[in-house]
Protein backbone atom coordinates (compact mmCIF):
# COMPACT_ATOMS: atom_id res chain seq x y z
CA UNK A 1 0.00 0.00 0.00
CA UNK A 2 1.24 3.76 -0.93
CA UNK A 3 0.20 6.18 0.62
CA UNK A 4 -2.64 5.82 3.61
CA UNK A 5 -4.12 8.94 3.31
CA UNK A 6 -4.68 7.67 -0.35
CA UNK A 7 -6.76 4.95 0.44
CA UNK A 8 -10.76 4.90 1.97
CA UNK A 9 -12.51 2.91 3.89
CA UNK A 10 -15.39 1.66 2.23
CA UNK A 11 -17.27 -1.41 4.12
CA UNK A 12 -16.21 -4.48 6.21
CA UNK A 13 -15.16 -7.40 4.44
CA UNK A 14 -18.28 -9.25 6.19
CA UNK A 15 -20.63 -6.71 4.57
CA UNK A 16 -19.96 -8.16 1.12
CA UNK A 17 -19.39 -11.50 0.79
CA UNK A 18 -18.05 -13.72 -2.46
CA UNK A 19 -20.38 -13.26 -5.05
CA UNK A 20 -22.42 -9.91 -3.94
CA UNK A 21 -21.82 -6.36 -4.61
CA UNK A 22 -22.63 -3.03 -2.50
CA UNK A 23 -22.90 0.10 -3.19
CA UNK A 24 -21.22 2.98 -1.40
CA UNK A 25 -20.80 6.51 -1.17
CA UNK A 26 -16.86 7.37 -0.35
CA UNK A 27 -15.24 10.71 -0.98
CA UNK A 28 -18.60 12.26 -2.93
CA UNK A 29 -18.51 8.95 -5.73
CA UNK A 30 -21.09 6.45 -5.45
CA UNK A 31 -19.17 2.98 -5.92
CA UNK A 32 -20.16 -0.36 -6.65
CA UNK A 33 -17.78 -2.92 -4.82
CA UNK A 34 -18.36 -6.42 -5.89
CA UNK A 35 -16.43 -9.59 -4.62
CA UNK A 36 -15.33 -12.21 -7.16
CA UNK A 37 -15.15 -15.70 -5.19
CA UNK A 38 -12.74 -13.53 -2.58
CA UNK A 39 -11.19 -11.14 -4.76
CA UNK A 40 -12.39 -7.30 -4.67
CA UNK A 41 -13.06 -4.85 -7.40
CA UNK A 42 -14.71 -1.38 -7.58
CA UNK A 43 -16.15 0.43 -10.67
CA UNK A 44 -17.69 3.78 -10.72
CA UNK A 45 -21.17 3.00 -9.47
CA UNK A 46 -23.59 5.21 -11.10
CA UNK A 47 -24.75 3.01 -14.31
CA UNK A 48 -23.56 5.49 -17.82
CA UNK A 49 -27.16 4.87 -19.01
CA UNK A 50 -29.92 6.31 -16.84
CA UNK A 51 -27.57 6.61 -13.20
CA UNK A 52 -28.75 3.25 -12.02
CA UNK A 53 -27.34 2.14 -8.90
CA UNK A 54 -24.98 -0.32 -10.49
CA UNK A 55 -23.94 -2.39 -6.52
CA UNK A 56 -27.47 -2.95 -5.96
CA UNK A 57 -27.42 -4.93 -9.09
CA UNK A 58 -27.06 -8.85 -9.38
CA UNK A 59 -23.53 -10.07 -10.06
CA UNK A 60 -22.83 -12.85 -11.33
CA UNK A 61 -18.48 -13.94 -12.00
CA UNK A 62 -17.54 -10.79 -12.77
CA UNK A 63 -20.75 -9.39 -14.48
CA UNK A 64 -22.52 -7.00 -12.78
CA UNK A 65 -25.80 -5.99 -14.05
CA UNK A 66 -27.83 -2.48 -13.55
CA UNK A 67 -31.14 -3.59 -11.49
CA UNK A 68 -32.65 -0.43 -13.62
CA UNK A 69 -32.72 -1.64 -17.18
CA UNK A 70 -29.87 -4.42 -16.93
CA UNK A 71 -26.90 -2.63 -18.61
CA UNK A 72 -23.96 -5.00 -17.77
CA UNK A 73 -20.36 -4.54 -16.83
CA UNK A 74 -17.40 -6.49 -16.00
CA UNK A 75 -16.44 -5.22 -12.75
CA UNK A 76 -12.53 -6.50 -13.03
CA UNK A 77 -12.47 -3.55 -16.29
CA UNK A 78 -15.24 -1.61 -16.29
CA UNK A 79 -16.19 -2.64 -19.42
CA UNK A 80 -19.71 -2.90 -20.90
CA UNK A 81 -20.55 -6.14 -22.11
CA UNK A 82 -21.65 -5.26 -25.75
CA UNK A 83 -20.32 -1.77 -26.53
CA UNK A 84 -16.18 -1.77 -25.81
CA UNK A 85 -16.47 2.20 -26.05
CA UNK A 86 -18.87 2.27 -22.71
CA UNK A 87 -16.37 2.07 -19.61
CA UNK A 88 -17.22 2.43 -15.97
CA UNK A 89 -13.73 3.49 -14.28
CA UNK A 90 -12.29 1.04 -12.25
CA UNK A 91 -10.55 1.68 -8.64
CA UNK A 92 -7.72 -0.09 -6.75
CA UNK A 93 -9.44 -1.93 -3.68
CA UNK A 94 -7.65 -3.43 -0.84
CA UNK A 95 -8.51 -5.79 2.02
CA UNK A 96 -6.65 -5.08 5.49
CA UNK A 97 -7.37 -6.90 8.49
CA UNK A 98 -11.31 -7.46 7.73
CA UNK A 99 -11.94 -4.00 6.44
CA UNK A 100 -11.83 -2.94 2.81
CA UNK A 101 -10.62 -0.31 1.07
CA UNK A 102 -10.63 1.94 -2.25
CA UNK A 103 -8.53 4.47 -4.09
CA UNK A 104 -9.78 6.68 -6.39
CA UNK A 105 -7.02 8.06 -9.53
CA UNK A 106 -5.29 11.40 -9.09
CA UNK A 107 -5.88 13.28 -11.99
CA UNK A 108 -3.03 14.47 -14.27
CA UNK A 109 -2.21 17.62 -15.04
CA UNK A 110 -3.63 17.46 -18.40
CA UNK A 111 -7.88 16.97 -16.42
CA UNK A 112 -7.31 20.52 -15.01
CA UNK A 113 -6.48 21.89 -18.53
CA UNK A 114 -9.69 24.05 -20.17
């Protein structure tokens, strides 16, 4: 891990277990994290197509699909599973000692640009 103050708390371990997803606000983002048989990922969690609440959805492997009008993404990429142009951003998650955690991307110099 880099920096603490990098990383966010953003449920228990125990609130999401293998094969569920949650959604959470951290920071002012809404996220979706969803655990893959152990392994975490998080994916901006506000579905591209109406603002669904993409970790209320069902997930199922690595698909997780928008409970609002089924939009589905893999949650290891972000990726939409029919259009390759339609990307959720994906975040770094972490598990320490029972409590996970997510950190967003810095932006570059070139996002404060007009």
């Amino acid at each position: 891990m880099t920096n603490s103050s990098d990383w966010f708390r953003i449920a228990s371990a125990t609130e999401c277990p293998p094969g569920t997803s949650i959604e959470r606000v951290v920071e002012g983002r809404v996220v979706a994290l969803a655990n893959v048989a152990g392994a975490w990922h998080a994916i901006d969690g506000l579905c591209p197509h109406q603002g669904g609440p993409l970790g209320t959805g069902r997930l199922c492997g690595a698909v997780l699909t928008c409970p609002w009008h089924g939009w589905q993404f893999d949650v290891t990429t972000g990726r939409h599973q029919i259009s390759a142009t339609v990307r959720q951003a994906v975040h770094e998650v972490e598990e320490r000692a029972g409590e996970v955690f997510v950190r967003f991307p810095v932006p570059g110099p070139e996002a404060c640009r007009a």
